[in-house]
PDB file of N, CA and C in Angstrom:
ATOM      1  N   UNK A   1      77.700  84.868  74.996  1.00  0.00           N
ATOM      2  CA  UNK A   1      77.806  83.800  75.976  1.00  0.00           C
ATOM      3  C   UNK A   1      78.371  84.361  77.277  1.00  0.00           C
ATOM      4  N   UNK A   2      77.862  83.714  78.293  1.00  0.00           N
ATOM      5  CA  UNK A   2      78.262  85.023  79.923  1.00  0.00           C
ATOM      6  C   UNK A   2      78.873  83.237  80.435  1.00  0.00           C
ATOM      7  N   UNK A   3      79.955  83.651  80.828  1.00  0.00           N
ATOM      8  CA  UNK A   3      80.778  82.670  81.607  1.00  0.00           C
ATOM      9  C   UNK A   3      80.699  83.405  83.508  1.00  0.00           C
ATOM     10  N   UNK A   4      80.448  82.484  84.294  1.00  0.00           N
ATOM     11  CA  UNK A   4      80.492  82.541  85.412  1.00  0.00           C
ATOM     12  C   UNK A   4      81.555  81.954  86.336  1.00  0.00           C
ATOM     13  N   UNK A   5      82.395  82.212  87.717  1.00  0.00           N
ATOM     14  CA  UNK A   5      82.994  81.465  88.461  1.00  0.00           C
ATOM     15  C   UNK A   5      82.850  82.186  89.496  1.00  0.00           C
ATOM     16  N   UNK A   6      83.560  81.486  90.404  1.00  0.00           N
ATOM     17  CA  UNK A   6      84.133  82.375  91.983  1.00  0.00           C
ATOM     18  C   UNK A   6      85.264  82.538  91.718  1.00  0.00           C
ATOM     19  N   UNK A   7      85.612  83.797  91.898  1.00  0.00           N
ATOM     20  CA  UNK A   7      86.774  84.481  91.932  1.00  0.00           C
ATOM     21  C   UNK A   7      87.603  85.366  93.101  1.00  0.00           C
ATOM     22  N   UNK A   8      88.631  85.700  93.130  1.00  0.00           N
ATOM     23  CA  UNK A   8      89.116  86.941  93.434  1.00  0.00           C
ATOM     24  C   UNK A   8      89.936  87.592  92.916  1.00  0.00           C
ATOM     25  N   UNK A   9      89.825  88.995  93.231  1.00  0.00           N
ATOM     26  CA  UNK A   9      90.108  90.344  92.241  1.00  0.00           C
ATOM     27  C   UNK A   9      90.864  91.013  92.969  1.00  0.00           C
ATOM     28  N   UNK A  10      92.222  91.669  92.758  1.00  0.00           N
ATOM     29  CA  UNK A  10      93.021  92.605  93.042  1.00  0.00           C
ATOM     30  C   UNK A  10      92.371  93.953  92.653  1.00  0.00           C
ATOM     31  N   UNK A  11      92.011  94.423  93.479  1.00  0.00           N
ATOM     32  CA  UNK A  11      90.857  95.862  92.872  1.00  0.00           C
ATOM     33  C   UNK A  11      91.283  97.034  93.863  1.00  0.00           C
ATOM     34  N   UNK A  12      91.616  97.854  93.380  1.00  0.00           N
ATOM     35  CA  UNK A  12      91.285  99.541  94.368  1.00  0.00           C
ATOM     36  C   UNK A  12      90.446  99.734  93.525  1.00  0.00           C
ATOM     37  N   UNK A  13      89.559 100.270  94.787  1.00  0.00           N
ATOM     38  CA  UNK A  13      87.711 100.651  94.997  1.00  0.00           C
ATOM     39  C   UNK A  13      87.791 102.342  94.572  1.00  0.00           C
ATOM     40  N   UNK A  14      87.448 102.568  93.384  1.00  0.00           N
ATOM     41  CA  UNK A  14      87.059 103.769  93.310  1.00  0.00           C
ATOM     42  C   UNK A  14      88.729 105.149  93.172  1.00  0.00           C
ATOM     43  N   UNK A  15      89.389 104.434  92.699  1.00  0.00           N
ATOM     44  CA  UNK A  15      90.783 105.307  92.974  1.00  0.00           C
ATOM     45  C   UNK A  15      91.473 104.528  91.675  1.00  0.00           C
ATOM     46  N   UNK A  16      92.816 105.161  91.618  1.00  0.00           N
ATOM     47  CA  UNK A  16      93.877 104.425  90.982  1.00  0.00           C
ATOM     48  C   UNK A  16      95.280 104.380  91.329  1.00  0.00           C
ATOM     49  N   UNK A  17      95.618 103.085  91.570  1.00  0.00           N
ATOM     50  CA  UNK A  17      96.926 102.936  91.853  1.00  0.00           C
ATOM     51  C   UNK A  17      98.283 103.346  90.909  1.00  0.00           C
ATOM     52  N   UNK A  18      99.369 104.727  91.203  1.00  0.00           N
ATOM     53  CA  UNK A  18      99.997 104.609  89.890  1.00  0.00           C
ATOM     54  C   UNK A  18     100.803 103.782  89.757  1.00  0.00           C
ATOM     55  N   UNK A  19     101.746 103.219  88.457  1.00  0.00           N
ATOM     56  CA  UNK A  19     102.098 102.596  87.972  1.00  0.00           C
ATOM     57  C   UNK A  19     103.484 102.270  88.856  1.00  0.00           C
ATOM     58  N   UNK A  20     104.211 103.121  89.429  1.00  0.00           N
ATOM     59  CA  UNK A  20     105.068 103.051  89.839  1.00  0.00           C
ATOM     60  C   UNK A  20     104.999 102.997  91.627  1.00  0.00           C
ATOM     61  N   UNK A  21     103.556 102.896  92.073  1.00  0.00           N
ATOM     62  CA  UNK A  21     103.785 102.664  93.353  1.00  0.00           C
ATOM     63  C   UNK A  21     103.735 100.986  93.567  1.00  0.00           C
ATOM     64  N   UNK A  22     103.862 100.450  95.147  1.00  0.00           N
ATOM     65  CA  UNK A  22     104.481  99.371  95.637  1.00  0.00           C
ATOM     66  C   UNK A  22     102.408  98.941  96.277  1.00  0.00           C
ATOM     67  N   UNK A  23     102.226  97.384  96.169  1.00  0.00           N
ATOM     68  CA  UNK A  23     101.272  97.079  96.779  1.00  0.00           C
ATOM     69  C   UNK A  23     101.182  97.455  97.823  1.00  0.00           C
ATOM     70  N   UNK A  24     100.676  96.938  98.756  1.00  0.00           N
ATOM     71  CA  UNK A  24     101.031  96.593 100.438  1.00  0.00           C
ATOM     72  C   UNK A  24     101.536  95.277 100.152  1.00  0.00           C
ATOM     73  N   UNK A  25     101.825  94.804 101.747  1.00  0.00           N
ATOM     74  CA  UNK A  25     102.468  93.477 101.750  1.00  0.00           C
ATOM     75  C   UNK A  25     101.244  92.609 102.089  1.00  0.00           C
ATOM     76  N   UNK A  26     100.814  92.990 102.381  1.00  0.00           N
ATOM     77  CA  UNK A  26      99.028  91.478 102.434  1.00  0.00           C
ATOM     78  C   UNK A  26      97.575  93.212 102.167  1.00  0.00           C
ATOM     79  N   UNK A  27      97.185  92.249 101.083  1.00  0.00           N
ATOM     80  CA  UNK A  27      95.473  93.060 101.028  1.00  0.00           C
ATOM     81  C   UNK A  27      94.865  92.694 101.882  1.00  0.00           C
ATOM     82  N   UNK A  28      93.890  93.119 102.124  1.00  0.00           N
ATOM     83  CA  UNK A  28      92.532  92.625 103.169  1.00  0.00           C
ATOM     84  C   UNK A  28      91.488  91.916 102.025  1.00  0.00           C
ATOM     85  N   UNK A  29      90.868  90.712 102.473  1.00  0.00           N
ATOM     86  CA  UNK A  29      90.307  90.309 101.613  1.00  0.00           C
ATOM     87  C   UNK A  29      88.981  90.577 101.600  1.00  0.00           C
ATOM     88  N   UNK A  30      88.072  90.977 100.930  1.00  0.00           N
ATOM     89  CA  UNK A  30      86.732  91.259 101.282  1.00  0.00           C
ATOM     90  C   UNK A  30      85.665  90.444 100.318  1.00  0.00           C
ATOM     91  N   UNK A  31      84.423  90.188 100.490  1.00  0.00           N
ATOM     92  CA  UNK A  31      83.354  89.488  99.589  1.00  0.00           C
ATOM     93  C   UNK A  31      82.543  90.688  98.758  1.00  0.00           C
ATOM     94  N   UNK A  32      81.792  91.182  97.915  1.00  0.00           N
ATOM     95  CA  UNK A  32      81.288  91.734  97.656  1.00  0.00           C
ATOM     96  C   UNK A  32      80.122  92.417  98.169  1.00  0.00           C
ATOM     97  N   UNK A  33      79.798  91.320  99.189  1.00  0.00           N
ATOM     98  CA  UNK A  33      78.533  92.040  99.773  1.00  0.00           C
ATOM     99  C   UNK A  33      79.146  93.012 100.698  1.00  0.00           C
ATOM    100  N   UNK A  34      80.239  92.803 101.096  1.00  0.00           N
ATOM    101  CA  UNK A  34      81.455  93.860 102.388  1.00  0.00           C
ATOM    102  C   UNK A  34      81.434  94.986 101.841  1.00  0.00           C
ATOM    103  N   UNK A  35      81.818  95.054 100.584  1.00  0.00           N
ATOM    104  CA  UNK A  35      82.197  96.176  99.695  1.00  0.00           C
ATOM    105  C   UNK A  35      80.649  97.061  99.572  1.00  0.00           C
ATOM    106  N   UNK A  36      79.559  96.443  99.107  1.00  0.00           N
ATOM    107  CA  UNK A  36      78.305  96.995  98.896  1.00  0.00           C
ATOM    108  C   UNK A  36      77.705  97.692  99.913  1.00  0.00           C
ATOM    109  N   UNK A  37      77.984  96.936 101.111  1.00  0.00           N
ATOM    110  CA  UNK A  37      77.322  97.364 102.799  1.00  0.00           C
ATOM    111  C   UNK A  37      77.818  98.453 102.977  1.00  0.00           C
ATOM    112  N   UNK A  38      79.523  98.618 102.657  1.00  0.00           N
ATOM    113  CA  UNK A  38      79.806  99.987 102.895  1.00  0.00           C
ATOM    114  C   UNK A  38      81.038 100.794 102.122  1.00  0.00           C
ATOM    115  N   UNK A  39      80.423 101.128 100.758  1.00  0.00           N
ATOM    116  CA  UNK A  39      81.449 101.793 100.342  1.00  0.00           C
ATOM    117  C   UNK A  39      82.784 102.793 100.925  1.00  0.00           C
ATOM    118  N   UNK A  40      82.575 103.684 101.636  1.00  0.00           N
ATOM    119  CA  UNK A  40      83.102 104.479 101.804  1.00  0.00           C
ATOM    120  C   UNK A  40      84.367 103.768 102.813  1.00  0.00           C
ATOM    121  N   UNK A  41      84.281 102.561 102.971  1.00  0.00           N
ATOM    122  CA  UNK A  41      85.009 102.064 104.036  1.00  0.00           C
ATOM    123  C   UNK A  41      86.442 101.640 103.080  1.00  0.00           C
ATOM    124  N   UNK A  42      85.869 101.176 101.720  1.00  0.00           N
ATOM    125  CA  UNK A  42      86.929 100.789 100.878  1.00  0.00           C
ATOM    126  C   UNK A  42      87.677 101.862 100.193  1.00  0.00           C
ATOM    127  N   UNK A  43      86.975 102.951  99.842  1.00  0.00           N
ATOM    128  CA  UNK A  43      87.030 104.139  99.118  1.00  0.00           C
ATOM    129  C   UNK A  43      89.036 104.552  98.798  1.00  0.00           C
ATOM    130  N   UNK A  44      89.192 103.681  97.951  1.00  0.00           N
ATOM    131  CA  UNK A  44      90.941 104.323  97.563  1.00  0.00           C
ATOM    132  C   UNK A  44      91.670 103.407  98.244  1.00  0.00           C
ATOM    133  N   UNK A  45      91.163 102.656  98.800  1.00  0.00           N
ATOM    134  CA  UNK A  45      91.781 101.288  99.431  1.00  0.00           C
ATOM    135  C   UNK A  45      92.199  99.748  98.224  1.00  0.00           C
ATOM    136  N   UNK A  46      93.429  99.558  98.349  1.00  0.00           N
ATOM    137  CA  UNK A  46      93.566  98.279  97.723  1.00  0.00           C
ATOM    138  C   UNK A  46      93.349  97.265  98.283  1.00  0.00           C
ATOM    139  N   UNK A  47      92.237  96.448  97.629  1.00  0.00           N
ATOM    140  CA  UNK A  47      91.384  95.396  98.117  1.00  0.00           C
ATOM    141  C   UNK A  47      91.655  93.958  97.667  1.00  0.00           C
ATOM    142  N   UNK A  48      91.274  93.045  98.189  1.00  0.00           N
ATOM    143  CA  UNK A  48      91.048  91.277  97.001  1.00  0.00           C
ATOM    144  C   UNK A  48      89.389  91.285  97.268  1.00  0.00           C
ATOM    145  N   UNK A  49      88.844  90.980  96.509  1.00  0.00           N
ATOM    146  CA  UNK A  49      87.624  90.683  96.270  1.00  0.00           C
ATOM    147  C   UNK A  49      87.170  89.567  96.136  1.00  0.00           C
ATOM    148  N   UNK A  50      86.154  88.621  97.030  1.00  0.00           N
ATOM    149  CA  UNK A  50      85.775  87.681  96.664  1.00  0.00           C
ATOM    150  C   UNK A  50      84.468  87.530  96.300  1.00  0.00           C
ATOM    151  N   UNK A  51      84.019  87.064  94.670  1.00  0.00           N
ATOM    152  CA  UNK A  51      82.640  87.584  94.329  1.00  0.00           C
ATOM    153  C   UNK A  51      82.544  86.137  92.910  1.00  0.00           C
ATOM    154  N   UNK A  52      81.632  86.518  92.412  1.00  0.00           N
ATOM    155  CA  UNK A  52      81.255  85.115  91.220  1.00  0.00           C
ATOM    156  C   UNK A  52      81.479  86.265  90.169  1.00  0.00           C
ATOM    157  N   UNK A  53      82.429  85.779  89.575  1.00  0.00           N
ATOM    158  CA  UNK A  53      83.188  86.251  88.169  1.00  0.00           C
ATOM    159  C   UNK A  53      81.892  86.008  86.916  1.00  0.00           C
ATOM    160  N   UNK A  54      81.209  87.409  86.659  1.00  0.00           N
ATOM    161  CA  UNK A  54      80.826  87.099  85.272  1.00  0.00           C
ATOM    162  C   UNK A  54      81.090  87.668  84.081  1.00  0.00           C
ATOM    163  N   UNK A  55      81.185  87.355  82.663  1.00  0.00           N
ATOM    164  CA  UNK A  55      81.302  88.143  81.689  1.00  0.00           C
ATOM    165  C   UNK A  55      80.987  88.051  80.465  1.00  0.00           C
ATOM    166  N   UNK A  56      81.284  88.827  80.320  1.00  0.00           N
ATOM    167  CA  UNK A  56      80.415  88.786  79.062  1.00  0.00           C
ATOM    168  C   UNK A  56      81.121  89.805  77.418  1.00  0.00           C
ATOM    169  N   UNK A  57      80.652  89.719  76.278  1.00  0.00           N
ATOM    170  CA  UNK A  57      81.210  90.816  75.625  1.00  0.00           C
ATOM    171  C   UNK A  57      81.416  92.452  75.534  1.00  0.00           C
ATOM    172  N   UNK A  58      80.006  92.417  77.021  1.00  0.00           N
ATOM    173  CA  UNK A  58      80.483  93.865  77.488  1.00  0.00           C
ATOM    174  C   UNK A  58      80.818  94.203  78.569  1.00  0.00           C
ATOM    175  N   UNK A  59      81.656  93.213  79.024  1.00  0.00           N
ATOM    176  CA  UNK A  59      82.414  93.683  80.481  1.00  0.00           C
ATOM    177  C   UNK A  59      82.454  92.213  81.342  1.00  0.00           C
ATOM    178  N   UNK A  60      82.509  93.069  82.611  1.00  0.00           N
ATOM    179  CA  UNK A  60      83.030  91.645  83.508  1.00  0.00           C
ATOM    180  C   UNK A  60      82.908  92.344  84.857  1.00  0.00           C
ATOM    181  N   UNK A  61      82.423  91.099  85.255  1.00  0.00           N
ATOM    182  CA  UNK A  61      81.340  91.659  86.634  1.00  0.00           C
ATOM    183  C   UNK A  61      81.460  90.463  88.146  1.00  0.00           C
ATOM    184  N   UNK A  62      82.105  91.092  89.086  1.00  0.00           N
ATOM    185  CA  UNK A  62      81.972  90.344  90.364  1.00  0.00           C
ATOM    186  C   UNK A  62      80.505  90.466  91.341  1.00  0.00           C
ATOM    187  N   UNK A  63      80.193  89.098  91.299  1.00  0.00           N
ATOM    188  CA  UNK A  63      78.756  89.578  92.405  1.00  0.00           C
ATOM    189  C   UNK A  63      78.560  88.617  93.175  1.00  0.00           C
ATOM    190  N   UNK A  64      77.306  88.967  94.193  1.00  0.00           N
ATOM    191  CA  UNK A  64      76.801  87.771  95.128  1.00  0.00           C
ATOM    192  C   UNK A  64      75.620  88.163  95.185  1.00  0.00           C
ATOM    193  N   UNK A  65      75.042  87.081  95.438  1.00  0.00           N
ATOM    194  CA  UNK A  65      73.441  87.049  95.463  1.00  0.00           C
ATOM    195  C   UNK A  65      72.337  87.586  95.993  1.00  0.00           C
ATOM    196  N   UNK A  66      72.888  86.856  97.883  1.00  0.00           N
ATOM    197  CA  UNK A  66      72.105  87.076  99.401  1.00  0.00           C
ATOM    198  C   UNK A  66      72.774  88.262  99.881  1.00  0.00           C
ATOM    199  N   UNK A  67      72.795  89.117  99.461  1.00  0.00           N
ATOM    200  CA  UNK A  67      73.592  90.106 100.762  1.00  0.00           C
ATOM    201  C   UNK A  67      72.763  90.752 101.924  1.00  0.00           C
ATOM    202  N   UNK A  68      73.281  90.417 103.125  1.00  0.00           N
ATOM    203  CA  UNK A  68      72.445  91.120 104.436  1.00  0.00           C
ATOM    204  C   UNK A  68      72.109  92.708 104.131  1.00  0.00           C
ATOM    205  N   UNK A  69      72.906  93.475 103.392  1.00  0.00           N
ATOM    206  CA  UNK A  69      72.541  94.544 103.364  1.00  0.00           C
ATOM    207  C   UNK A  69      72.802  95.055 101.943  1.00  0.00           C
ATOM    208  N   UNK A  70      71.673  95.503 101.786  1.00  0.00           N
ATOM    209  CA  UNK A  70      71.473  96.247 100.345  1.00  0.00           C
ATOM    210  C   UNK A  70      72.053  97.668  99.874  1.00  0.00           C
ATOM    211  N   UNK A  71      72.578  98.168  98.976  1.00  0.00           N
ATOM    212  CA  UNK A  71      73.147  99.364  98.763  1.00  0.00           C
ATOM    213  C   UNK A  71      71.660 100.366  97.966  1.00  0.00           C
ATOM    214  N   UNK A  72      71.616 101.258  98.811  1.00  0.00           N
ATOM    215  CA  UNK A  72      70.792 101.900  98.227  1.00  0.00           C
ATOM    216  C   UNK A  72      70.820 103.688  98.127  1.00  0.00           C
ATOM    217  N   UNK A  73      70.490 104.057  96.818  1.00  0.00           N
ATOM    218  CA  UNK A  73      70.494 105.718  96.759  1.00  0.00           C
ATOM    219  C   UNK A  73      69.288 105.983  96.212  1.00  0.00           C
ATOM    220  N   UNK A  74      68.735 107.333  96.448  1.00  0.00           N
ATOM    221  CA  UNK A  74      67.366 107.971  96.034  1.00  0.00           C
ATOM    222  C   UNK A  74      66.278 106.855  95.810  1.00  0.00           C
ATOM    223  N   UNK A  75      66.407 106.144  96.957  1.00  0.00           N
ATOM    224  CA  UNK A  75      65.581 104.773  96.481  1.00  0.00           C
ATOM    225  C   UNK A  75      65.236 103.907  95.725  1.00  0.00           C
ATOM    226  N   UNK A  76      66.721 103.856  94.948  1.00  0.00           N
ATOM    227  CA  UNK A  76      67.218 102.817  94.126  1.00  0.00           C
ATOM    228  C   UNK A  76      67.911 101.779  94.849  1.00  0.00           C
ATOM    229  N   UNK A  77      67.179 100.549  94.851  1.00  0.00           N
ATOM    230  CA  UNK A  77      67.978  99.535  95.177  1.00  0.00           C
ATOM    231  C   UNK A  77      69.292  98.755  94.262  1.00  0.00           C
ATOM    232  N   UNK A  78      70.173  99.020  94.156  1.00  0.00           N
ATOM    233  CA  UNK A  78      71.594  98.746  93.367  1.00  0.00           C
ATOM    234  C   UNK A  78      71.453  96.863  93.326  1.00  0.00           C
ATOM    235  N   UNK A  79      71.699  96.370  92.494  1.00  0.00           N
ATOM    236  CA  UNK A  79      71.880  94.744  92.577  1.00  0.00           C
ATOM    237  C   UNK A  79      73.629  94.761  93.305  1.00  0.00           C
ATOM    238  N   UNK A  80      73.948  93.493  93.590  1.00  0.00           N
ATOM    239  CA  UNK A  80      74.765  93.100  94.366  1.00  0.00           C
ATOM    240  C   UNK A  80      76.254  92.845  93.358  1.00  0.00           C
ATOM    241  N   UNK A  81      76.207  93.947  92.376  1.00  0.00           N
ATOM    242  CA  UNK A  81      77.348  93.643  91.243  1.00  0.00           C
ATOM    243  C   UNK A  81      78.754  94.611  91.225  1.00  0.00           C
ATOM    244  N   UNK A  82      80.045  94.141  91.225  1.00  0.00           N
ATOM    245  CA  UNK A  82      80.812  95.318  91.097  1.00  0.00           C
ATOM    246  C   UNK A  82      81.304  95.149  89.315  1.00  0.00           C
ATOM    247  N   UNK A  83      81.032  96.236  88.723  1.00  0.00           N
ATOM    248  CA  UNK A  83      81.974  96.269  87.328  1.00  0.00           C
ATOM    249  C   UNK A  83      83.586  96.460  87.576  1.00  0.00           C
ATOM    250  N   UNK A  84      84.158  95.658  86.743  1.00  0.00           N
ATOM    251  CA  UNK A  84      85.604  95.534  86.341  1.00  0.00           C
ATOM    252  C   UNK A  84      85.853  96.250  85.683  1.00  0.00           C
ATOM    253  N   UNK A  85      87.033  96.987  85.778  1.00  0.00           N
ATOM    254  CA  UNK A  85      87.816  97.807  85.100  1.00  0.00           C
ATOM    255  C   UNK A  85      89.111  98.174  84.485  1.00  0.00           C
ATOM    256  N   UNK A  86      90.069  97.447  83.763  1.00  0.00           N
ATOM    257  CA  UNK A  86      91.063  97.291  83.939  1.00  0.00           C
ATOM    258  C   UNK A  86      91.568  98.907  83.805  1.00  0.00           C
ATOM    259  N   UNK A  87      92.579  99.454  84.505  1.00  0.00           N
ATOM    260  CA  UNK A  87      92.686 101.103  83.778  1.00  0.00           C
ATOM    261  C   UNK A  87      94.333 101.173  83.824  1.00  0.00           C
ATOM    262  N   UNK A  88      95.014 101.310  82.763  1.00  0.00           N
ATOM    263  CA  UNK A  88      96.451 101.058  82.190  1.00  0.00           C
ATOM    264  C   UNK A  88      97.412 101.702  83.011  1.00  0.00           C
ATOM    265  N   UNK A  89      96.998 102.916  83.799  1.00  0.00           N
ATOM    266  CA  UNK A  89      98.316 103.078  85.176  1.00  0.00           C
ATOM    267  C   UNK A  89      98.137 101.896  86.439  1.00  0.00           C
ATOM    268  N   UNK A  90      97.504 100.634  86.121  1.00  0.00           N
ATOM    269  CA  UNK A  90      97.377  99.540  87.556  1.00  0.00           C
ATOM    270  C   UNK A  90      98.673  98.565  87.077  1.00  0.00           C
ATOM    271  N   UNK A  91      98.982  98.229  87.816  1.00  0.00           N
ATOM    272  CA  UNK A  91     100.119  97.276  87.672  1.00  0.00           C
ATOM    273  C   UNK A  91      99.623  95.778  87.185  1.00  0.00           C
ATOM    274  N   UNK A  92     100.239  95.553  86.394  1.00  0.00           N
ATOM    275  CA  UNK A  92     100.175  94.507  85.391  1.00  0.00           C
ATOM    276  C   UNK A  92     100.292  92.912  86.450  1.00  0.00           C
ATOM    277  N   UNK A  93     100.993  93.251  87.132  1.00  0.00           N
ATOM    278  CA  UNK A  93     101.740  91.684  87.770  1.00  0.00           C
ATOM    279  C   UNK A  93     102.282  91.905  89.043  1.00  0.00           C
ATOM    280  N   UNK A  94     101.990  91.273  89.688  1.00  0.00           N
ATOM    281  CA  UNK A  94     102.394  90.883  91.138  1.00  0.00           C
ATOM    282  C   UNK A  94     103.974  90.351  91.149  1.00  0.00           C
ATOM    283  N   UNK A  95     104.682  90.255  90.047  1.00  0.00           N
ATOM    284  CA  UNK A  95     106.151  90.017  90.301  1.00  0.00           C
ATOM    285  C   UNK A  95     106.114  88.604  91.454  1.00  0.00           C
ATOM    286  N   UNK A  96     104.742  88.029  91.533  1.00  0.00           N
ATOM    287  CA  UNK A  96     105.095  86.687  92.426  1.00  0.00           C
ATOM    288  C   UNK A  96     105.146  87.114  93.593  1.00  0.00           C
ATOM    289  N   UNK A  97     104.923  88.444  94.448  1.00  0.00           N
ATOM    290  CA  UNK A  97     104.614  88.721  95.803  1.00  0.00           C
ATOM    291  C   UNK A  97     103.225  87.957  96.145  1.00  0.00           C
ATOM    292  N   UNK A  98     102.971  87.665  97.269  1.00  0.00           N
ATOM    293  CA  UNK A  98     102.217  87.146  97.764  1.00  0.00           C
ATOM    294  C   UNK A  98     100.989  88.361  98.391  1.00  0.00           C
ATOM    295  N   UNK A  99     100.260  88.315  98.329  1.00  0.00           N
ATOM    296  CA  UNK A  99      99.063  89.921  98.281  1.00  0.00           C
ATOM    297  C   UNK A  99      98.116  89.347  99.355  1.00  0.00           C
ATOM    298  N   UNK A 100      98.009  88.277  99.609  1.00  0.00           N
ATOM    299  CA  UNK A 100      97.170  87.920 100.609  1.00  0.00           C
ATOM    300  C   UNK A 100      97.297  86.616 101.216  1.00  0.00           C
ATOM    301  N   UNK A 101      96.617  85.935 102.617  1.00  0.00           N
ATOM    302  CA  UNK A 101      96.704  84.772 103.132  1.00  0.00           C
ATOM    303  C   UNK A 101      96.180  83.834 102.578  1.00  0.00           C
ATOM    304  N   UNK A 102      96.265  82.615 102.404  1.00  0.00           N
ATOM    305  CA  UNK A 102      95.265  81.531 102.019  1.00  0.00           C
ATOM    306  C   UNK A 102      94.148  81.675 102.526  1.00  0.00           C
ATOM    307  N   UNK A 103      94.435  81.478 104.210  1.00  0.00           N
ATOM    308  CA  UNK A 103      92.944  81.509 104.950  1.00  0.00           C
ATOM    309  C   UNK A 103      92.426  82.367 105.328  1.00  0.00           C
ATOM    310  N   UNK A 104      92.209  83.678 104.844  1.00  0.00           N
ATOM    311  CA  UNK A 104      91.631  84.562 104.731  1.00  0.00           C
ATOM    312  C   UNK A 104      91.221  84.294 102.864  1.00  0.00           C
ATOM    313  N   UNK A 105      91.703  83.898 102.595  1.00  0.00           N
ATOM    314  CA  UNK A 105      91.046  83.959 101.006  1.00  0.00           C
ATOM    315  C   UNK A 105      89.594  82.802 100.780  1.00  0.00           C
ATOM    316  N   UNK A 106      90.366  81.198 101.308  1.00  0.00           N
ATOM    317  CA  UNK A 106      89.407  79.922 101.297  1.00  0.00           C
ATOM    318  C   UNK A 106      88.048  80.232 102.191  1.00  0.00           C
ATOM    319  N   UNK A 107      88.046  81.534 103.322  1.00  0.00           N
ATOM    320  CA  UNK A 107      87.374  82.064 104.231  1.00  0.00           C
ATOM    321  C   UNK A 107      86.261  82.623 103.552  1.00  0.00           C
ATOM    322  N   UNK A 108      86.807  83.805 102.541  1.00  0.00           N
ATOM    323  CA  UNK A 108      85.642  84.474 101.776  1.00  0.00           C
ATOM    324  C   UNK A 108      85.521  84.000 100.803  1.00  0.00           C
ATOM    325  N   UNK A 109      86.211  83.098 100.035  1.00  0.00           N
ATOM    326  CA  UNK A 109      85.066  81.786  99.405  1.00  0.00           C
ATOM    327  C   UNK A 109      84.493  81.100  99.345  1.00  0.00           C
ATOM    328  N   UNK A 110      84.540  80.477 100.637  1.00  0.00           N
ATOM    329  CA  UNK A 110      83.200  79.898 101.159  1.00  0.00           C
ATOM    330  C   UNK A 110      81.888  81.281 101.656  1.00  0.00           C
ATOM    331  N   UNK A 111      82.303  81.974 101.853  1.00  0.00           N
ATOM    332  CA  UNK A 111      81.304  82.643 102.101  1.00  0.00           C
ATOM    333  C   UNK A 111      80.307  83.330 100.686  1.00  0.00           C
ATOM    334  N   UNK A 112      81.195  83.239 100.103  1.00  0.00           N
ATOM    335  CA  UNK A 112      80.251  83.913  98.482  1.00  0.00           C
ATOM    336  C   UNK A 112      79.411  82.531  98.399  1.00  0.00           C
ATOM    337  N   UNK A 113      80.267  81.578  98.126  1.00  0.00           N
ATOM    338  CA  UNK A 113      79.585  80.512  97.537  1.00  0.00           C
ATOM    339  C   UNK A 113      78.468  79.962  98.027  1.00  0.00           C
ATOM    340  N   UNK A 114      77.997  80.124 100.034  1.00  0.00           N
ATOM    341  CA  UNK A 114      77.038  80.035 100.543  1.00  0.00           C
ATOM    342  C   UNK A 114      75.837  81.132 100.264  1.00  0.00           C
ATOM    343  N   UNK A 115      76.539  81.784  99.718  1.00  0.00           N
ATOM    344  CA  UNK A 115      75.425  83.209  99.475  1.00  0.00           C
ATOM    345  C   UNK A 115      74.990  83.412  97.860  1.00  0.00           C
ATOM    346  N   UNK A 116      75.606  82.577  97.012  1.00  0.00           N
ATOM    347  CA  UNK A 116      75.417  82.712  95.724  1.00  0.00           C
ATOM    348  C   UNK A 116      75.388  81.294  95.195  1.00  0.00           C
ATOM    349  N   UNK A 117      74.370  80.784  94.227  1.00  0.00           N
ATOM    350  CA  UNK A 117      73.956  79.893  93.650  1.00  0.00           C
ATOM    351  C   UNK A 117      74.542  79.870  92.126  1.00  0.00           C
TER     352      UNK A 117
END
């Protein structure tokens, strides 16, 4: 059974945060299609992600639908999905710090949700 929502995700892109370092004091919030358009921009960066939460028994997956720009290698067009990863040196809990703005968050949820059905 694959459960779907809109979500956002506390994610470093491609790196790992160790266990004993400190967030920042506000993430930047990004949509998935941000992340897809241009990897290298996120690359080791701690991010919030705003994307449609899916999952399933083999994993768990943020995506959007419409994206203006497509990710592509050796002329593979990539679908618009990031895989989840939980990896055991990331910090468990926010201790109740605040990681990002509201309106920067309600911002890129409306924007997934116009772009994903």
């Amino acid at each position: 059974m694959m459960l779907t929502r809109t979500f956002i995700s506390i994610a470093t892109l491609l790196s790992v945060i160790p266990s004993s370092a400190t967030p920042p004091a506000l993430v930047t919030v990004v949509t998935v299609c941000e992340v897809m358009a241009d990897l290298a921009v996120f690359n080791g960066k701690t991010i919030a992600i705003a994307g449609r939460w899916s999952g399933s028994d083999e994993g768990a997956w943020l995506s959007e639908e419409q994206c203006d720009k497509k990710l592509q290698t050796n002329g593979f067009t990539w679908p618009n999905t990031l895989w989840l990863q939980y990896h055991p040196s990331a910090p468990s809990r926010v201790d109740g710090k605040r990681l990002t703005d509201t309106s920067s968050i309600n911002a890129k949820i409306r924007a997934v949700v116009a772009r994903t059905t």
